[in-house]
Protein backbone atom coordinates (compact mmCIF):
# COMPACT_ATOMS: atom_id res chain seq x y z
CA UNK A 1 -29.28 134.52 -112.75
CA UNK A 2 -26.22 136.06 -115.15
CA UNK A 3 -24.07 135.20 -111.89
CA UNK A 4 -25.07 131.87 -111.19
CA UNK A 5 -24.52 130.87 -115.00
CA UNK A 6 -21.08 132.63 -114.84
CA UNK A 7 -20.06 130.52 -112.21
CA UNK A 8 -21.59 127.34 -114.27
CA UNK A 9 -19.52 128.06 -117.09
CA UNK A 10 -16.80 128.60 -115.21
CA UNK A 11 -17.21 125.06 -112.71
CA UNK A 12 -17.60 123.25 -116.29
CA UNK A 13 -14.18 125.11 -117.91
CA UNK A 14 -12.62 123.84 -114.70
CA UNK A 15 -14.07 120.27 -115.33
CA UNK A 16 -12.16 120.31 -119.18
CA UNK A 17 -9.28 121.83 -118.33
CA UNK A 18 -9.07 118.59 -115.67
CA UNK A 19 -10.03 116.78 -118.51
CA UNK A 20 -7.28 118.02 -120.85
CA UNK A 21 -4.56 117.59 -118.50
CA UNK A 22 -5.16 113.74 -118.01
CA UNK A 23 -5.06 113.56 -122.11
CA UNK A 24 -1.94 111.58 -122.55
CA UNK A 25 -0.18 110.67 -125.81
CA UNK A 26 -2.16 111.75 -129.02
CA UNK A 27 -2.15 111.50 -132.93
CA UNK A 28 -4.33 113.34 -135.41
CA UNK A 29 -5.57 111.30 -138.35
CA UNK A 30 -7.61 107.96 -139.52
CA UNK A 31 -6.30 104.96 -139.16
CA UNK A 32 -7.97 102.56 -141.28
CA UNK A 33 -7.25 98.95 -142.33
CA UNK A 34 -6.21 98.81 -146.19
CA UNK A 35 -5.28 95.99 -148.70
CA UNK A 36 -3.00 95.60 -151.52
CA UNK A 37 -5.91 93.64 -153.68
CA UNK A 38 -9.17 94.96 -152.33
CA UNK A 39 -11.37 92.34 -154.68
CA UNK A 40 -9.78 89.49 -152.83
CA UNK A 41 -9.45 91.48 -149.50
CA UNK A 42 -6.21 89.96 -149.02
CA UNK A 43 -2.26 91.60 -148.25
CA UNK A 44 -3.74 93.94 -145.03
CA UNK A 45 -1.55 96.61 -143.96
CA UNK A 46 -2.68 99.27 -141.97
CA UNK A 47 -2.56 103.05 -142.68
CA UNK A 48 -2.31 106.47 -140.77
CA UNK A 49 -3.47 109.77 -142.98
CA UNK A 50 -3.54 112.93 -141.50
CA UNK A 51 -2.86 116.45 -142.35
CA UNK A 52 -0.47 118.93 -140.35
CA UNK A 53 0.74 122.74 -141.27
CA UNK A 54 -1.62 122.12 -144.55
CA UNK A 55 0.46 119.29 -145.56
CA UNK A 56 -1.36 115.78 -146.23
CA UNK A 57 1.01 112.62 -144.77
CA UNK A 58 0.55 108.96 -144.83
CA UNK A 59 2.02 106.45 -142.70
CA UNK A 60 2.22 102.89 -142.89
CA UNK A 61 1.79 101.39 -139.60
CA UNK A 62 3.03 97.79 -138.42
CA UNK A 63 0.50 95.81 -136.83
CA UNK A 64 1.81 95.56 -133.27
CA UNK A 65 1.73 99.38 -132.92
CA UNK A 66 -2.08 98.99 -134.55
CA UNK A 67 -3.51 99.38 -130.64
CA UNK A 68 -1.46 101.93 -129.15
CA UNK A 69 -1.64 104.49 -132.74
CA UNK A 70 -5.47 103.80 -132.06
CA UNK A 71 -5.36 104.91 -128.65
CA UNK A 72 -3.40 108.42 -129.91
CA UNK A 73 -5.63 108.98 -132.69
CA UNK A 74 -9.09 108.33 -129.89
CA UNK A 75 -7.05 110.78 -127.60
CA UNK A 76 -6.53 113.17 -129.97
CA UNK A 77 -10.35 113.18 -131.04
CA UNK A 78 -11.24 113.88 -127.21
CA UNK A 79 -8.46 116.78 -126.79
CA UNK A 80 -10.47 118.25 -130.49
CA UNK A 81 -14.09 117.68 -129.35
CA UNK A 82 -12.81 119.30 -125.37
CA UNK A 83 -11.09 122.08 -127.06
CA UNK A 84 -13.99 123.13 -128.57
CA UNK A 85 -16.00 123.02 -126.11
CA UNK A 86 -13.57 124.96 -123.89
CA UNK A 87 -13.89 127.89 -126.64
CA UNK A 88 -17.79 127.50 -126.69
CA UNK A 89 -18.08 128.21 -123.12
CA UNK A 90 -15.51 130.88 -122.95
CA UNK A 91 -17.55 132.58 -125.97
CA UNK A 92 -20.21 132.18 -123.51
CA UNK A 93 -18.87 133.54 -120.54
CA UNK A 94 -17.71 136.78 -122.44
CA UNK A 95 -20.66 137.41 -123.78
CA UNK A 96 -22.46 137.19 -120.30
CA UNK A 97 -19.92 138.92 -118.67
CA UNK A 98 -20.16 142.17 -121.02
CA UNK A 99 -23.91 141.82 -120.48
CA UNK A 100 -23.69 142.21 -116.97
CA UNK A 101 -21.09 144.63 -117.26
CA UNK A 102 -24.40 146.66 -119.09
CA UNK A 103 -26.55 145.83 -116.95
CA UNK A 104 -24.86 147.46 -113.59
């Protein structure tokens, strides 16, 4: 059974690392619609906070990029949530692999 779920683990790293590699251009951050009198909702500008190498950045994005920097940041959020994932089942895999190490 430790075999067979080895070899699981291993078929679904294969599957992210696919995954990863068709991952194209990416941003980190949220980019969220703001306005320069909020009461009124009026003067819309759109903004891009992140934070990278512990520093917090803003930037001010034009609304014909609006699409495309939402694309990065979506990207991004998929290469995050199928990193992790990646390290979850490679935590996995060792620790199955020193148990059957044990066992034999």
């Amino acid at each position: 059974m430790t075999k067979k779920h080895l070899l699981q683990i291993q078929k679904r790293i294969t599957t992210i690392k696919v995954k990863l590699a068709a991952i194209n251009e990416m941003r980190p951050g949220s980019l969220t619609r703001q306005f320069k009198d909020p009461a009124n909702q009026s003067g819309a500008y759109y903004q891009l906070s992140y934070t990278r190498a512990m520093r917090s950045r803003t930037e001010y994005i034009a609304s014909d990029a609006v699409l495309e920097i939402g694309r990065q940041v979506a990207n991004y959020k998929r290469f995050k949530e199928l990193s992790d994932q990646w390290v979850d089942l490679c935590i996995e895999h060792s620790r199955l692999k020193i148990k059957l190490a044990r066992e034999t």
